[in-house]
C-alpha atoms as a PDB file:
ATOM      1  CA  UNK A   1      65.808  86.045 122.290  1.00  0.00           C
ATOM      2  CA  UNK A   2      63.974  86.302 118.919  1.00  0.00           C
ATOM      3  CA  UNK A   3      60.646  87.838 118.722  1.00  0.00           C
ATOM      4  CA  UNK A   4      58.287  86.051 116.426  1.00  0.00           C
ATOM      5  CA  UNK A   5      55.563  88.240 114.407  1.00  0.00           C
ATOM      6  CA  UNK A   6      52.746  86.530 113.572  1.00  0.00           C
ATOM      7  CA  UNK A   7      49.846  87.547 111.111  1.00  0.00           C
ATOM      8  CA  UNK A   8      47.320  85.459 108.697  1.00  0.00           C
ATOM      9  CA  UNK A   9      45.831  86.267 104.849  1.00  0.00           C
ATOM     10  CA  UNK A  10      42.522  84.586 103.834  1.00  0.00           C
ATOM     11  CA  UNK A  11      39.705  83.414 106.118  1.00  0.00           C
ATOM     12  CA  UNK A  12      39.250  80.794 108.496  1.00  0.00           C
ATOM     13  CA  UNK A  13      36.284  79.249 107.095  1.00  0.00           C
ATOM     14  CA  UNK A  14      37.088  75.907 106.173  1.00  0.00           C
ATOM     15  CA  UNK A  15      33.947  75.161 103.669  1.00  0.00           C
ATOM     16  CA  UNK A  16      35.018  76.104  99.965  1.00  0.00           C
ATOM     17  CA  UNK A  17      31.795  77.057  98.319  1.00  0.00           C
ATOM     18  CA  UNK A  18      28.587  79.018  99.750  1.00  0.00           C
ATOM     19  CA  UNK A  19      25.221  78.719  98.153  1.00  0.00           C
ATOM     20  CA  UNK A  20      22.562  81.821  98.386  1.00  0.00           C
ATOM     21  CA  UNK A  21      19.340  82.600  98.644  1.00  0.00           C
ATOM     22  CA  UNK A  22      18.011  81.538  95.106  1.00  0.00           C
ATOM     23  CA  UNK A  23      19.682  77.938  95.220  1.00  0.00           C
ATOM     24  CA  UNK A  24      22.866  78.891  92.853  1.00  0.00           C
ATOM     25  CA  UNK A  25      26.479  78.422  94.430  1.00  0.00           C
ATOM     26  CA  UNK A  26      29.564  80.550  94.665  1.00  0.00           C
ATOM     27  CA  UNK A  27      33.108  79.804  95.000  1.00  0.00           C
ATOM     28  CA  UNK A  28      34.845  81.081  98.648  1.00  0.00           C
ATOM     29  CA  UNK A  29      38.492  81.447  99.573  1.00  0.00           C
ATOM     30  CA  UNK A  30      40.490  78.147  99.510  1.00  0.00           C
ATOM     31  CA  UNK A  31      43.110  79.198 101.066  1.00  0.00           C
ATOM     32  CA  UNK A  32      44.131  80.122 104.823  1.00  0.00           C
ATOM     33  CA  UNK A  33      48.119  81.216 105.337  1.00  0.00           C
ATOM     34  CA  UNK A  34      49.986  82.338 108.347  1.00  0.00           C
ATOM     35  CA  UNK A  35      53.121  83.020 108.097  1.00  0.00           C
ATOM     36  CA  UNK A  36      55.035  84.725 111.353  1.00  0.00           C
ATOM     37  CA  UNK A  37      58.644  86.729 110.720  1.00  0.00           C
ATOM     38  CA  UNK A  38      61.855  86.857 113.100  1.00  0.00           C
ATOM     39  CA  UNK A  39      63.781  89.668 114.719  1.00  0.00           C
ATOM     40  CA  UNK A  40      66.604  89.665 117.144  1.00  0.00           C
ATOM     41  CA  UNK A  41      65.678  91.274 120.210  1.00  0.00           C
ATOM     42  CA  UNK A  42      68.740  93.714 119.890  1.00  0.00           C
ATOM     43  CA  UNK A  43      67.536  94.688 116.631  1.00  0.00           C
ATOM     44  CA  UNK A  44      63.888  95.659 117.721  1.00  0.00           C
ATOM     45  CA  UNK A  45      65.417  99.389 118.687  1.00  0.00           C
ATOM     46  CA  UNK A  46      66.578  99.772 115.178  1.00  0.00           C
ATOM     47  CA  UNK A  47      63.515  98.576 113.474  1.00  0.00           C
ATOM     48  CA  UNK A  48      61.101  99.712 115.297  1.00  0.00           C
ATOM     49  CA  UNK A  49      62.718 103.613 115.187  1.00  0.00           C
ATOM     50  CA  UNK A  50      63.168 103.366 111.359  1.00  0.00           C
ATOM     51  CA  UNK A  51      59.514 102.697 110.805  1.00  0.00           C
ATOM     52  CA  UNK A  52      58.085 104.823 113.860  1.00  0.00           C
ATOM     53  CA  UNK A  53      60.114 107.941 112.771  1.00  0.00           C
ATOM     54  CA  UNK A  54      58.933 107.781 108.858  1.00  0.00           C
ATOM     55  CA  UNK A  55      55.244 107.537 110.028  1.00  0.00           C
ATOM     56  CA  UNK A  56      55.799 110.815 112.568  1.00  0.00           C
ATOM     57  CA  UNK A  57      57.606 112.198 109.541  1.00  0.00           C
ATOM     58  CA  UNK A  58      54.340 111.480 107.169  1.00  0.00           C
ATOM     59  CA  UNK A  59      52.023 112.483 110.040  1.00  0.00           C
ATOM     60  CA  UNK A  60      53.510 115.858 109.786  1.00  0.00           C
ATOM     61  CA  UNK A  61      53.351 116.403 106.177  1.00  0.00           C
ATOM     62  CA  UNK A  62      49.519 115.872 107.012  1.00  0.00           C
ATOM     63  CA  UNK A  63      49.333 118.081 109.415  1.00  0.00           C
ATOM     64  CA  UNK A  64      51.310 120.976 107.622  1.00  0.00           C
ATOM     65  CA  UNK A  65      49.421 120.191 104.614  1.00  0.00           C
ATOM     66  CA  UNK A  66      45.839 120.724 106.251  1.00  0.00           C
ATOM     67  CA  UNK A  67      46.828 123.790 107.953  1.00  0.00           C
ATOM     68  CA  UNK A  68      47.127 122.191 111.296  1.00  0.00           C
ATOM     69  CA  UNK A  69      43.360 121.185 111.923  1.00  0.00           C
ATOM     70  CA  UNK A  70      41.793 118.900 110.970  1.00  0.00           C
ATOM     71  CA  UNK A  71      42.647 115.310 110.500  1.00  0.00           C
ATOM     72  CA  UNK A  72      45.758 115.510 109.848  1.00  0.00           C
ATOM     73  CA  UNK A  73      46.247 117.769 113.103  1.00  0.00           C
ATOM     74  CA  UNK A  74      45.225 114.355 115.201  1.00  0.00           C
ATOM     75  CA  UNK A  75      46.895 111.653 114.067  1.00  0.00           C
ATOM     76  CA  UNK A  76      48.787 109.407 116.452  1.00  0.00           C
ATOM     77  CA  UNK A  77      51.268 106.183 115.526  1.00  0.00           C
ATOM     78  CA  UNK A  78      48.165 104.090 116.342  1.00  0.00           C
ATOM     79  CA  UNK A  79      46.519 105.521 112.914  1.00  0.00           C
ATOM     80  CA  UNK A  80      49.025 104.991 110.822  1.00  0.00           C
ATOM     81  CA  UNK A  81      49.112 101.119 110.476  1.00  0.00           C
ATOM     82  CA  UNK A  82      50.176  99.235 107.055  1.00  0.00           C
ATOM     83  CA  UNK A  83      47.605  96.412 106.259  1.00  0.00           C
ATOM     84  CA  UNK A  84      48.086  94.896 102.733  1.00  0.00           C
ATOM     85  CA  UNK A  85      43.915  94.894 102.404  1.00  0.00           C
ATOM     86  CA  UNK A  86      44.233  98.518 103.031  1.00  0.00           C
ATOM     87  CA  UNK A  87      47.010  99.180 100.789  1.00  0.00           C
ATOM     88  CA  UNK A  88      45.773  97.385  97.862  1.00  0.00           C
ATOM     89  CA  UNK A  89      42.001  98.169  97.820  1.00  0.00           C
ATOM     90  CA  UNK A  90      41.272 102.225  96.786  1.00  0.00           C
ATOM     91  CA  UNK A  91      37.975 101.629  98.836  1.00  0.00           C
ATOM     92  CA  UNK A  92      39.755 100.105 101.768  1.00  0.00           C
ATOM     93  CA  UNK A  93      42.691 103.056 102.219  1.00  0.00           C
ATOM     94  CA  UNK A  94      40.105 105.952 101.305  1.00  0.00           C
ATOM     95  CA  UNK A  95      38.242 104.628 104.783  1.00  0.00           C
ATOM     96  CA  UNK A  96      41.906 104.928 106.563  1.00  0.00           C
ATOM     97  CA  UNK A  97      42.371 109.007 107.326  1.00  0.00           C
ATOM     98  CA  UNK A  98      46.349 108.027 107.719  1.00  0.00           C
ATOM     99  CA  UNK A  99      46.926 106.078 104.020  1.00  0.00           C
ATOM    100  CA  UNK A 100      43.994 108.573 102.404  1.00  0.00           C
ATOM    101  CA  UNK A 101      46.073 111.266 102.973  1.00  0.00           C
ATOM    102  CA  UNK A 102      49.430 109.954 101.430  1.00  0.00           C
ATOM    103  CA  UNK A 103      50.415 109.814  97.583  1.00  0.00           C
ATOM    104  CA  UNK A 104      51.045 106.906  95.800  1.00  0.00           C
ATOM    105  CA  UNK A 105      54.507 108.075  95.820  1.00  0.00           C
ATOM    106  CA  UNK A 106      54.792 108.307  99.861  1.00  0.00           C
ATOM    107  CA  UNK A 107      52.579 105.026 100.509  1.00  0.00           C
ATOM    108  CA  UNK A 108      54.928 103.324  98.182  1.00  0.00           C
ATOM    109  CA  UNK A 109      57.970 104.898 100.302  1.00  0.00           C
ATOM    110  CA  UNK A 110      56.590 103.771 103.873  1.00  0.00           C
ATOM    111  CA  UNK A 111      55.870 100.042 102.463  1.00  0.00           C
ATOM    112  CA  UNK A 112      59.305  99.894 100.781  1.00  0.00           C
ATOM    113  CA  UNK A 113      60.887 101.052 104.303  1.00  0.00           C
ATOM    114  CA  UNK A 114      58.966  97.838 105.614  1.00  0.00           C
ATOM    115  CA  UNK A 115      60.395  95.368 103.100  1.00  0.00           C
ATOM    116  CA  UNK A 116      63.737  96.990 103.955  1.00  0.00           C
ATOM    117  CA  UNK A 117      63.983  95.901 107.423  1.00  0.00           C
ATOM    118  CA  UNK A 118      64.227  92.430 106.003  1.00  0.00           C
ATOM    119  CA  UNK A 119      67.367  91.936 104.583  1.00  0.00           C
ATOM    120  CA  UNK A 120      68.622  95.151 107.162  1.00  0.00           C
ATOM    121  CA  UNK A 121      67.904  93.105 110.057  1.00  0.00           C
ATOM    122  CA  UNK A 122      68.453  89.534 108.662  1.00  0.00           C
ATOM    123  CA  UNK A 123      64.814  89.105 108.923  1.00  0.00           C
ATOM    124  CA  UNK A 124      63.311  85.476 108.555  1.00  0.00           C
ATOM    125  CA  UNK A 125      59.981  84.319 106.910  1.00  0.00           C
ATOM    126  CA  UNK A 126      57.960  81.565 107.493  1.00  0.00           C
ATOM    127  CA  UNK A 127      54.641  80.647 106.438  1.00  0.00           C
ATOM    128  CA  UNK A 128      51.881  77.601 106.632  1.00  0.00           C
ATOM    129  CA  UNK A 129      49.770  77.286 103.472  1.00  0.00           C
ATOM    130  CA  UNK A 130      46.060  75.347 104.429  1.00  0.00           C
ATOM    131  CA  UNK A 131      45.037  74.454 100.871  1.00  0.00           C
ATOM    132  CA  UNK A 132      40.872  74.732 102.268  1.00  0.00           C
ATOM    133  CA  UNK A 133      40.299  71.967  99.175  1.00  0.00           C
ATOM    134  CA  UNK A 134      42.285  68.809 100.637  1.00  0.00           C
ATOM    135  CA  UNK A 135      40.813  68.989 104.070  1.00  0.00           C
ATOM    136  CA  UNK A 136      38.853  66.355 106.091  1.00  0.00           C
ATOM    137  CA  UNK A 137      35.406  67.653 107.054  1.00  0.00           C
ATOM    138  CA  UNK A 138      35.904  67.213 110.553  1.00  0.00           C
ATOM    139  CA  UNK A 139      38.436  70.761 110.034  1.00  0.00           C
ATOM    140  CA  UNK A 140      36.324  73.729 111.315  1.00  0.00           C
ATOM    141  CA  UNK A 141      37.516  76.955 111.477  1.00  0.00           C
ATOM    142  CA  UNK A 142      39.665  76.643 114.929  1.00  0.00           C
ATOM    143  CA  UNK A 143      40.832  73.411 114.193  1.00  0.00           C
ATOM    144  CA  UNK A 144      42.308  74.384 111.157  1.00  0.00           C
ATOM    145  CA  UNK A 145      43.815  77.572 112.757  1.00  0.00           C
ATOM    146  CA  UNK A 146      45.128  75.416 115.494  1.00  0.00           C
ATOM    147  CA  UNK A 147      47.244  73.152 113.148  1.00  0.00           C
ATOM    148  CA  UNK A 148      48.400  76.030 111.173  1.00  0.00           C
ATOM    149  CA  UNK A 149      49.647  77.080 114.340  1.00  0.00           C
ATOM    150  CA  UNK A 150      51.272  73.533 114.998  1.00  0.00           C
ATOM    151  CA  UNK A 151      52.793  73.895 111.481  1.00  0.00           C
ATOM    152  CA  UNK A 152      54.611  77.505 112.330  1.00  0.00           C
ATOM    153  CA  UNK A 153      55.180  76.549 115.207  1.00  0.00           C
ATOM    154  CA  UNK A 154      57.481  73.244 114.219  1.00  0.00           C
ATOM    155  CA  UNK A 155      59.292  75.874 111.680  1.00  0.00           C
ATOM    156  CA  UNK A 156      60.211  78.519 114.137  1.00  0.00           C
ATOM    157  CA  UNK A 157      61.759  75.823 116.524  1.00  0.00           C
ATOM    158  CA  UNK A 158      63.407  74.077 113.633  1.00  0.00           C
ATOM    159  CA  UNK A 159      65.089  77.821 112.653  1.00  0.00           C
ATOM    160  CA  UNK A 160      66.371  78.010 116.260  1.00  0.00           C
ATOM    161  CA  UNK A 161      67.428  74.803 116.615  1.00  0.00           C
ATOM    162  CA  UNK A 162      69.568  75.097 113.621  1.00  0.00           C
ATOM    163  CA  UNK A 163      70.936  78.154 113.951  1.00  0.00           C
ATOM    164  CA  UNK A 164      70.414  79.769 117.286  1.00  0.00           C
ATOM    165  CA  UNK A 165      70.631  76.957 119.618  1.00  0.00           C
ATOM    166  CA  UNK A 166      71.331  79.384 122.682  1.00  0.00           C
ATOM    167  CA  UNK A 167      68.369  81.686 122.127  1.00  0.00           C
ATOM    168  CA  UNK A 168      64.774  81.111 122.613  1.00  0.00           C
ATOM    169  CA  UNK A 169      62.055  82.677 120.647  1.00  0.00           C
ATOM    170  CA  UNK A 170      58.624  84.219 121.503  1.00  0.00           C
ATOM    171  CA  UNK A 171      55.837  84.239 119.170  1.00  0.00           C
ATOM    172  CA  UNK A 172      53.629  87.783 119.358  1.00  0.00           C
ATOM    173  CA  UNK A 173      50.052  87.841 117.109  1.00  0.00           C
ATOM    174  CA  UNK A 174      47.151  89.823 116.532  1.00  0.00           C
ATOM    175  CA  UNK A 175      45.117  90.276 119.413  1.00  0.00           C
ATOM    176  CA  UNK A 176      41.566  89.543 117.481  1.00  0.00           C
ATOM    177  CA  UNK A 177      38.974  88.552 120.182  1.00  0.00           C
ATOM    178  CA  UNK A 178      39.298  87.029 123.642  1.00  0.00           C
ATOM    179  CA  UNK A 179      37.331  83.685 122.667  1.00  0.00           C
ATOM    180  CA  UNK A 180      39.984  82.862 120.088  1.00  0.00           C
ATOM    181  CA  UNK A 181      43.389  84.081 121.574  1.00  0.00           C
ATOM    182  CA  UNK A 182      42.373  81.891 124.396  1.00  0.00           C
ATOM    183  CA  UNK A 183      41.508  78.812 122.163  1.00  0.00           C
ATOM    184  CA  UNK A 184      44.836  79.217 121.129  1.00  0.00           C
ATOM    185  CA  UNK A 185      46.622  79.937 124.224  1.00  0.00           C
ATOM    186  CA  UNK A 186      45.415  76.355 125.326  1.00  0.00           C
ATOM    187  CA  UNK A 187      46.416  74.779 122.111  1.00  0.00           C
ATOM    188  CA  UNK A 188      49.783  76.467 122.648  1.00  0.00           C
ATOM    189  CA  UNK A 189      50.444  75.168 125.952  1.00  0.00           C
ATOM    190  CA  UNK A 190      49.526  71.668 124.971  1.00  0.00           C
ATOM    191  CA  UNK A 191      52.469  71.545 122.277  1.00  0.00           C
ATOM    192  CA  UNK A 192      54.370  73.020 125.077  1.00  0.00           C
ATOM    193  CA  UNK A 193      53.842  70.065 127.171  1.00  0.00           C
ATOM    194  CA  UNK A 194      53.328  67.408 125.028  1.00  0.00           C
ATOM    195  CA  UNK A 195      55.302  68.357 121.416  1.00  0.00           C
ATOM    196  CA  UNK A 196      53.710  68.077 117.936  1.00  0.00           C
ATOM    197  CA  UNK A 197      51.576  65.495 116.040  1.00  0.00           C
ATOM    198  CA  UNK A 198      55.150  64.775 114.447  1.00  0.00           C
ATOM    199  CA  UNK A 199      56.916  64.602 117.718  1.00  0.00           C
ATOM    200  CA  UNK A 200      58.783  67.536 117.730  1.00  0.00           C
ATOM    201  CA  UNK A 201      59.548  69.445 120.904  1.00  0.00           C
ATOM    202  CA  UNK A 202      59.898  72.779 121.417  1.00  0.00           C
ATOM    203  CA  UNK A 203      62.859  73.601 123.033  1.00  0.00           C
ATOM    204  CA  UNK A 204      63.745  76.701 121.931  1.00  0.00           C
ATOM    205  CA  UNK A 205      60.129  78.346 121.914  1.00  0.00           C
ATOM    206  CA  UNK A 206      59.635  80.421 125.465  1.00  0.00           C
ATOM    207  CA  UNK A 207      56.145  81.764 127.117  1.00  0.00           C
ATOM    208  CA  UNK A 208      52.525  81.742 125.969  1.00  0.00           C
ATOM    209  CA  UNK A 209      52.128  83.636 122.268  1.00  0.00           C
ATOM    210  CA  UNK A 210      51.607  87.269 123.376  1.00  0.00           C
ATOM    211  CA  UNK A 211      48.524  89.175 121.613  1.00  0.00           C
ATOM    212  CA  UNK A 212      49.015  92.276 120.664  1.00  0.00           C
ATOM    213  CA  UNK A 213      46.810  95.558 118.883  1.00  0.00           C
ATOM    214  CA  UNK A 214      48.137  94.800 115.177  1.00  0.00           C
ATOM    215  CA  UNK A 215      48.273  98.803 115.245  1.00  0.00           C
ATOM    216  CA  UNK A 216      50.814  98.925 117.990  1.00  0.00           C
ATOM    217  CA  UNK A 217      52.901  96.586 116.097  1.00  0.00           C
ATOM    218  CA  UNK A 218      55.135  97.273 113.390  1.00  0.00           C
ATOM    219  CA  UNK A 219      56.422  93.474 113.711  1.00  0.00           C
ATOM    220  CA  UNK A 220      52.694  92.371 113.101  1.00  0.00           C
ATOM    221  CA  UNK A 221      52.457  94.836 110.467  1.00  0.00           C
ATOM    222  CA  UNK A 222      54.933  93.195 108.402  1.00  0.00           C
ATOM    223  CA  UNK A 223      53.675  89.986 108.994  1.00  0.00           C
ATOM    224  CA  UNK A 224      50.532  90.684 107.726  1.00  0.00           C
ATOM    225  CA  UNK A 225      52.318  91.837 104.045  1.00  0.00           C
ATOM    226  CA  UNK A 226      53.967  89.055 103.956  1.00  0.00           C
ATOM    227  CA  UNK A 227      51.176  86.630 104.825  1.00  0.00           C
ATOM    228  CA  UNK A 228      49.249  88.569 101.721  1.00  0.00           C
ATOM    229  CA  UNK A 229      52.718  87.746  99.732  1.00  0.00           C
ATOM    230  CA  UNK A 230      52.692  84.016 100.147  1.00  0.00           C
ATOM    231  CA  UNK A 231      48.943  83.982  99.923  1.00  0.00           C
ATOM    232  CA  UNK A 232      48.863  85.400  96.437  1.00  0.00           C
ATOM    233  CA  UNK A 233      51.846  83.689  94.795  1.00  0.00           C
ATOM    234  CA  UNK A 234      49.639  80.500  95.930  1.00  0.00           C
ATOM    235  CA  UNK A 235      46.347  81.111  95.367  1.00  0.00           C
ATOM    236  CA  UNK A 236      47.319  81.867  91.835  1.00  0.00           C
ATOM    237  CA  UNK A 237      50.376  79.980  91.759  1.00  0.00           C
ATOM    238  CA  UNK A 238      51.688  83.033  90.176  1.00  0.00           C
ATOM    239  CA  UNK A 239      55.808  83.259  91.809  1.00  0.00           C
ATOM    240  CA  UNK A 240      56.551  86.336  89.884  1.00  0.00           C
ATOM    241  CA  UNK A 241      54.138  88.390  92.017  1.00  0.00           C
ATOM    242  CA  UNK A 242      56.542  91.538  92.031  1.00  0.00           C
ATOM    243  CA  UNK A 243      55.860  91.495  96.124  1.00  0.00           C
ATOM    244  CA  UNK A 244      56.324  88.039  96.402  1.00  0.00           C
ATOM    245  CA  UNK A 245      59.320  88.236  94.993  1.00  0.00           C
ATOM    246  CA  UNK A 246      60.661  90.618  97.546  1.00  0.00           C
ATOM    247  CA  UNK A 247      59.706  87.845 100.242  1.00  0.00           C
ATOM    248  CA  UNK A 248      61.177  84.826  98.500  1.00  0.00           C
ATOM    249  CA  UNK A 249      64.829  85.723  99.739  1.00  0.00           C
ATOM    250  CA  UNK A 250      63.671  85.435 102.938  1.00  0.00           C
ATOM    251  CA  UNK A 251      61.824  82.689 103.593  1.00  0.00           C
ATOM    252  CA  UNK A 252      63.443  80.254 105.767  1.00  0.00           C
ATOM    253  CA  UNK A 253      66.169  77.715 104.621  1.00  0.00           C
ATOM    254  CA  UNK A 254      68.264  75.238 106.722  1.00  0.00           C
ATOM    255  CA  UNK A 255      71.944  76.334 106.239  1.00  0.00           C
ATOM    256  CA  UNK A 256      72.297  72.524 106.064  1.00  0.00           C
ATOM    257  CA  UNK A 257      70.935  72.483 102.543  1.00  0.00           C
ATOM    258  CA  UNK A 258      70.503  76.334 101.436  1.00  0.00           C
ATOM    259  CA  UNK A 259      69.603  74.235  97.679  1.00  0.00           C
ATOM    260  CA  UNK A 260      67.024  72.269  99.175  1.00  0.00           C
ATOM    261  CA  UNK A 261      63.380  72.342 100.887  1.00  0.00           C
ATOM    262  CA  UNK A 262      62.153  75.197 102.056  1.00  0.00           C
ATOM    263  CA  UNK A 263      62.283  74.522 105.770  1.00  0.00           C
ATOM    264  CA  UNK A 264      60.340  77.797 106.609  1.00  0.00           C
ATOM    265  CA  UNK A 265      57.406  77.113 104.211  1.00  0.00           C
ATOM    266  CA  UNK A 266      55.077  74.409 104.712  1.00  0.00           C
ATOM    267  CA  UNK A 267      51.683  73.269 102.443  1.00  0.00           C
ATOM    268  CA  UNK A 268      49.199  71.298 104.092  1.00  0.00           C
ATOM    269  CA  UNK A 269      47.475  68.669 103.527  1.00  0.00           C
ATOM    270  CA  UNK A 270      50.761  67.085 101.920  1.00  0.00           C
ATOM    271  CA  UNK A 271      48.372  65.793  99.293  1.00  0.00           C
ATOM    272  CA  UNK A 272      47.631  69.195  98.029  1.00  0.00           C
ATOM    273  CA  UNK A 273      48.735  69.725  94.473  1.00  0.00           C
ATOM    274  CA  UNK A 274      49.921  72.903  95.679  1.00  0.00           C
ATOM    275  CA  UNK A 275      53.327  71.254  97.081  1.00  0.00           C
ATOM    276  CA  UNK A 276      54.295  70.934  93.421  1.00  0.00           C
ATOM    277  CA  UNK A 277      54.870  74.976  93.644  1.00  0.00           C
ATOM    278  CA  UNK A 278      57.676  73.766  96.727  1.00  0.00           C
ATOM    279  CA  UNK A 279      60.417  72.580  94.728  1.00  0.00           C
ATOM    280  CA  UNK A 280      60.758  75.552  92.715  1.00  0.00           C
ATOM    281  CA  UNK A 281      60.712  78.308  95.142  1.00  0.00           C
ATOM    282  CA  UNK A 282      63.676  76.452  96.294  1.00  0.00           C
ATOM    283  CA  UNK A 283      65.623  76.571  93.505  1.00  0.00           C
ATOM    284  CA  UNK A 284      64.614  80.116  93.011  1.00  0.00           C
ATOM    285  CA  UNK A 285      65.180  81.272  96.516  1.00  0.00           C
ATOM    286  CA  UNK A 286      68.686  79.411  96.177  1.00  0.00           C
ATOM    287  CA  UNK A 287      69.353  81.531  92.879  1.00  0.00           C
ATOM    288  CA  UNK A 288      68.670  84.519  94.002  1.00  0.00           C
ATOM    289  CA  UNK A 289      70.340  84.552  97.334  1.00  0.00           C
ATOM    290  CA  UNK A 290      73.428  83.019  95.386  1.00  0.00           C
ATOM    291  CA  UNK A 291      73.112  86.266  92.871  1.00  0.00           C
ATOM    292  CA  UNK A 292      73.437  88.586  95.979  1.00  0.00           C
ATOM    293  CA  UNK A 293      71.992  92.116  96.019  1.00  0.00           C
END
């Protein structure tokens, strides 16, 4: 079995533009990505005990360092999650008692234990990219985050088909509100029953998605960097984003042709100009993995 974290970067709203009070207009997000990341099921122990035991480690250099009381003296695992907003926006980790209270030095320290689970646990990445721009107007918001969903979904099976023919996969997400985990529940078990708009079945993909707190998840948690990861290097079509480039080794290949399409990455609509960026992560993913460590 192969769990299946799943997390998103940029908004749902499909519209591209916003105009406000006084008539003038204003450019919104045009980009949606969600991006989900593998672990064997044997290997959950492993990474889920590395990660847990540095936050109980960092929770108690709070707690010694405030005296025990205070904040510090009541942290649990559940305050201590890793959001890339958080972590990248001095307004956003000052509201966060658990990242206020770290340096620099030990929030760089957890998030680099993160990344390392990766390449420790022979983590996989895939992501959808929903270029906002190309899109038909009939595309609202949970259309749009149904088809993304699609999209991962035809990845993930096309990983375990490939490779791990004898194991199924479950896919586990953010549990964000009732109205939309069920929305996609349903749109989950119609793939289930009746396969993809490009006719592929999912064999290897077991259960409904399950929904879980993001901040009992250390799976989700590294979803959500790397959705932020993929996000970036394609909103600015910018590769060399230093994060991004810890990803790119990661993201899904077929062994079949390790110097060709990225199997585990996926731009939609095809007509997007943003499939030009494709070609070349491919050759750089191929590069790097052929450079080793």
């Amino acid at each position: 079995m192969y769990f299946l974290y799943v997390d998103e970067s940029g908004t749902l709203d499909p519209s591209t533009s916003g105009e406000r009070a006084d008539g003038s207009t204003f450019a919104k997000e045009h980009l949606y990505v969600l991006a989900a990341v593998s672990l064997y099921e044997r290997r959950w122990h492993g990474f889920e005990k590395t990660l847990n035991r540095k936050k109980w480690e960092l929770i108690d250099v709070i707690r010694r360092s405030s005296g025990g009381v205070g904040k510090g003296a009541r942290l649990e695992l559940s305050d201590c999650e890793v959001k890339s907003t958080w972590i990248r926006i001095p307004k956003e980790r000052k509201a966060r008692p658990f990242l206020a209270a770290l340096t620099d030095q030990e929030l760089n320290q957890l998030v680099e234990l993160f990344y390392q689970q990766l390449s420790h646990h022979f983590m996989r990445v895939f992501a959808v990219v929903v270029d906002k721009r190309c899109l038909h107007g009939y595309m609202d918001a949970a259309k749009m985050h149904r088809k993304a969903w699609e999209l991962l979904l035809e990845r993930a099976e096309a990983f375990l088909r490939e490779e791990h023919p004898k194991h199924q996969g479950i896919l586990i997400t953010d549990d964000v509100s009732r109205e939309r985990n069920r929305s996609l529940a349903m749109k989950h078990a119609y793939i289930q029953s009746e396969g993809t708009a490009s006719g592929t079945w999912l064999t290897h993909i077991a259960e409904m998605p399950l929904f879980v707190r993001s901040e009992l998840s250390n799976g989700v948690q590294l979803a959500d960097l790397l959705a932020y990861n993929v996000y970036r290097c394609f909103r600015y079509e910018d590769p060399d984003y230093p994060f991004f480039v810890k990803t790119l080794p990661h993201l899904w290949a077929s062994p079949d042709s390790p110097g060709g399409p990225l199997g585990g990455l996926r731009v939609f609509p095809p007509e997007s100009t943003l499939t030009a960026l494709l070609g070349m992560l491919a050759t750089r993913r191929a590069s790097s993995n052929a450079a080793g460590p």
